[in-house]
C-alpha atoms as a PDB file:
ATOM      1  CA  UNK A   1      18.456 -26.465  -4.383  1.00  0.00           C
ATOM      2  CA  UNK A   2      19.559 -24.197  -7.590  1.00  0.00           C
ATOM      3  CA  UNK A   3      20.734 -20.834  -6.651  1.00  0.00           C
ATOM      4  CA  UNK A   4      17.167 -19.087  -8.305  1.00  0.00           C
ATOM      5  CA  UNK A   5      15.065 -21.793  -5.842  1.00  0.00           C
ATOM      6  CA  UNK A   6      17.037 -20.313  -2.788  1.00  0.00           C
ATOM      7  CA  UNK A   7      16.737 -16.553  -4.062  1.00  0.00           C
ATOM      8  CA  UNK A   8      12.917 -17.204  -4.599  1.00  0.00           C
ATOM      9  CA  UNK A   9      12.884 -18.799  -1.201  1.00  0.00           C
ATOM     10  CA  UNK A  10      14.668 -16.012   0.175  1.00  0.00           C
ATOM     11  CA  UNK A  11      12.024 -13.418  -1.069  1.00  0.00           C
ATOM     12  CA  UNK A  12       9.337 -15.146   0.704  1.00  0.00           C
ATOM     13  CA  UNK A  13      10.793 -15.309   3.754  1.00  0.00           C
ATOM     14  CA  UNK A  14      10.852 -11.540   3.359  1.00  0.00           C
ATOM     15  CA  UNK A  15       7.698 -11.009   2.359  1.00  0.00           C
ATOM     16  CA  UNK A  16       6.640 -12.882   4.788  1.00  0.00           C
ATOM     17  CA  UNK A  17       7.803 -11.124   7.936  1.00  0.00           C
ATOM     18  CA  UNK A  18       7.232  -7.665   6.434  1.00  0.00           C
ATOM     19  CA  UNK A  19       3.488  -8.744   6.219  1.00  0.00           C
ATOM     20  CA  UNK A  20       3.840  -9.759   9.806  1.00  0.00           C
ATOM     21  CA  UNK A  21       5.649  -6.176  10.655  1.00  0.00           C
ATOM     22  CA  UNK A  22       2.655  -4.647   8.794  1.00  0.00           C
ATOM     23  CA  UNK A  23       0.080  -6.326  10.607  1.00  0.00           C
ATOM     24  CA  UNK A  24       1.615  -5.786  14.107  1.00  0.00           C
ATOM     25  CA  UNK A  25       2.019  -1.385  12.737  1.00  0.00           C
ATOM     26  CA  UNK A  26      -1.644  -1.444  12.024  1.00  0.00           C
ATOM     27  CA  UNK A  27      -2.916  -3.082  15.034  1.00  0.00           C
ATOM     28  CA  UNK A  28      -1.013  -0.524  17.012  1.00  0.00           C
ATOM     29  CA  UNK A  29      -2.548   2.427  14.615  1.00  0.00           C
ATOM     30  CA  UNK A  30      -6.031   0.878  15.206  1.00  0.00           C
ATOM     31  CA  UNK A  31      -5.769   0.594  18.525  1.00  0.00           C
ATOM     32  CA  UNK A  32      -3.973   4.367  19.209  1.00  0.00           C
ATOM     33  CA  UNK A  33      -6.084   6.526  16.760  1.00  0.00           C
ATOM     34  CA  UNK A  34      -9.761   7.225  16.687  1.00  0.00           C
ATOM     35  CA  UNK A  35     -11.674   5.344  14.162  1.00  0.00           C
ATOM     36  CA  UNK A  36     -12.534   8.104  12.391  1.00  0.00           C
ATOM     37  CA  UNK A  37      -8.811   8.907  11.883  1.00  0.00           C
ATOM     38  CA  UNK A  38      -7.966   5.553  10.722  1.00  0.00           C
ATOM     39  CA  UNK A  39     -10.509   5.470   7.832  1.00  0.00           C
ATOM     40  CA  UNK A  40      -9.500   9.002   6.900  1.00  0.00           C
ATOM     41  CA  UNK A  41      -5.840   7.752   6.676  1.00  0.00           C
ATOM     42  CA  UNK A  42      -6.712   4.504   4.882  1.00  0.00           C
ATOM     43  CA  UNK A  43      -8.972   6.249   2.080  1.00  0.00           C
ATOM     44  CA  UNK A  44      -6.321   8.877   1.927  1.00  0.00           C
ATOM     45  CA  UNK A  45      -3.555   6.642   1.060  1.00  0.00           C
ATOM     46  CA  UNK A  46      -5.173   4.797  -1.344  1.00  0.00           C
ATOM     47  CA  UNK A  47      -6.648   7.913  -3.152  1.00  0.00           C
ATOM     48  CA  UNK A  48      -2.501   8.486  -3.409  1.00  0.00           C
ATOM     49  CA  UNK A  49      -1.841   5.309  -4.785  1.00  0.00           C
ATOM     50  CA  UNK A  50      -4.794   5.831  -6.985  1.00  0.00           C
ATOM     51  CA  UNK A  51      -3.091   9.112  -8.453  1.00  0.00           C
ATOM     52  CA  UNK A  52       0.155   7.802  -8.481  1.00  0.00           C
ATOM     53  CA  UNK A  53      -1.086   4.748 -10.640  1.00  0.00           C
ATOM     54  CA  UNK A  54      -3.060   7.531 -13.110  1.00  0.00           C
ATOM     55  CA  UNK A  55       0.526   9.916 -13.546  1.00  0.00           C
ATOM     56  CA  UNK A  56       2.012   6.249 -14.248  1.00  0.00           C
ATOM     57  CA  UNK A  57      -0.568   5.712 -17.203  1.00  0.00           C
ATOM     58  CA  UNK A  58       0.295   9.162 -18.494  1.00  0.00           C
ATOM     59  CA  UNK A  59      -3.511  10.374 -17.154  1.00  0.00           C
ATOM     60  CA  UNK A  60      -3.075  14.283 -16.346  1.00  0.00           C
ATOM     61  CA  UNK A  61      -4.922  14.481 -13.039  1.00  0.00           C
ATOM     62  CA  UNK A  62      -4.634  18.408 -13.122  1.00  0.00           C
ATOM     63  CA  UNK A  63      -7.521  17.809 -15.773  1.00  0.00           C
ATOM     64  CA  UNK A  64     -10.817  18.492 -13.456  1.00  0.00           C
ATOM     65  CA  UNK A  65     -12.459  15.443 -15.954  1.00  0.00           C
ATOM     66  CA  UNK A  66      -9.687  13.363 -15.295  1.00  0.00           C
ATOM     67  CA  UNK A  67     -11.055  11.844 -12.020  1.00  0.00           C
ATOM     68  CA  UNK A  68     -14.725  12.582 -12.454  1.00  0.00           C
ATOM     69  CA  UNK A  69     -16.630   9.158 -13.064  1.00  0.00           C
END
């Protein structure tokens, strides 16, 4: 095994149990928060990661047209 193969399978392994971690986190969120909460969180996040991914591409999202469909 070359020393890239063992990074590579290094990474995975990683990956791996962080996507384990994550799932165990949000089945103890889902199970300790109102539904209603949840979704709010959820769409809330991923509205961030929405506007962080618009600043990236040089969008101005102070412009009121900026996020208007």
């Amino acid at each position: 095994m070359t020393k890239e193969e063992s990074s590579l399978k290094n990474e995975r392994r990683k990956c791996y149990e962080a996507e384990k971690s994550c799932r165990a986190e949000r089945k103890n969120f889902d199970g300790n928060c109102p539904t209603s909460w949840v979704n709010h969180f959820i769409r809330k996040y991923q509205f961030e990661r929405y506007k962080k991914t618009l600043a990236e591409q040089g969008v101005n999202i102070a412009d009121q047209n900026a996020l208007s469909d």
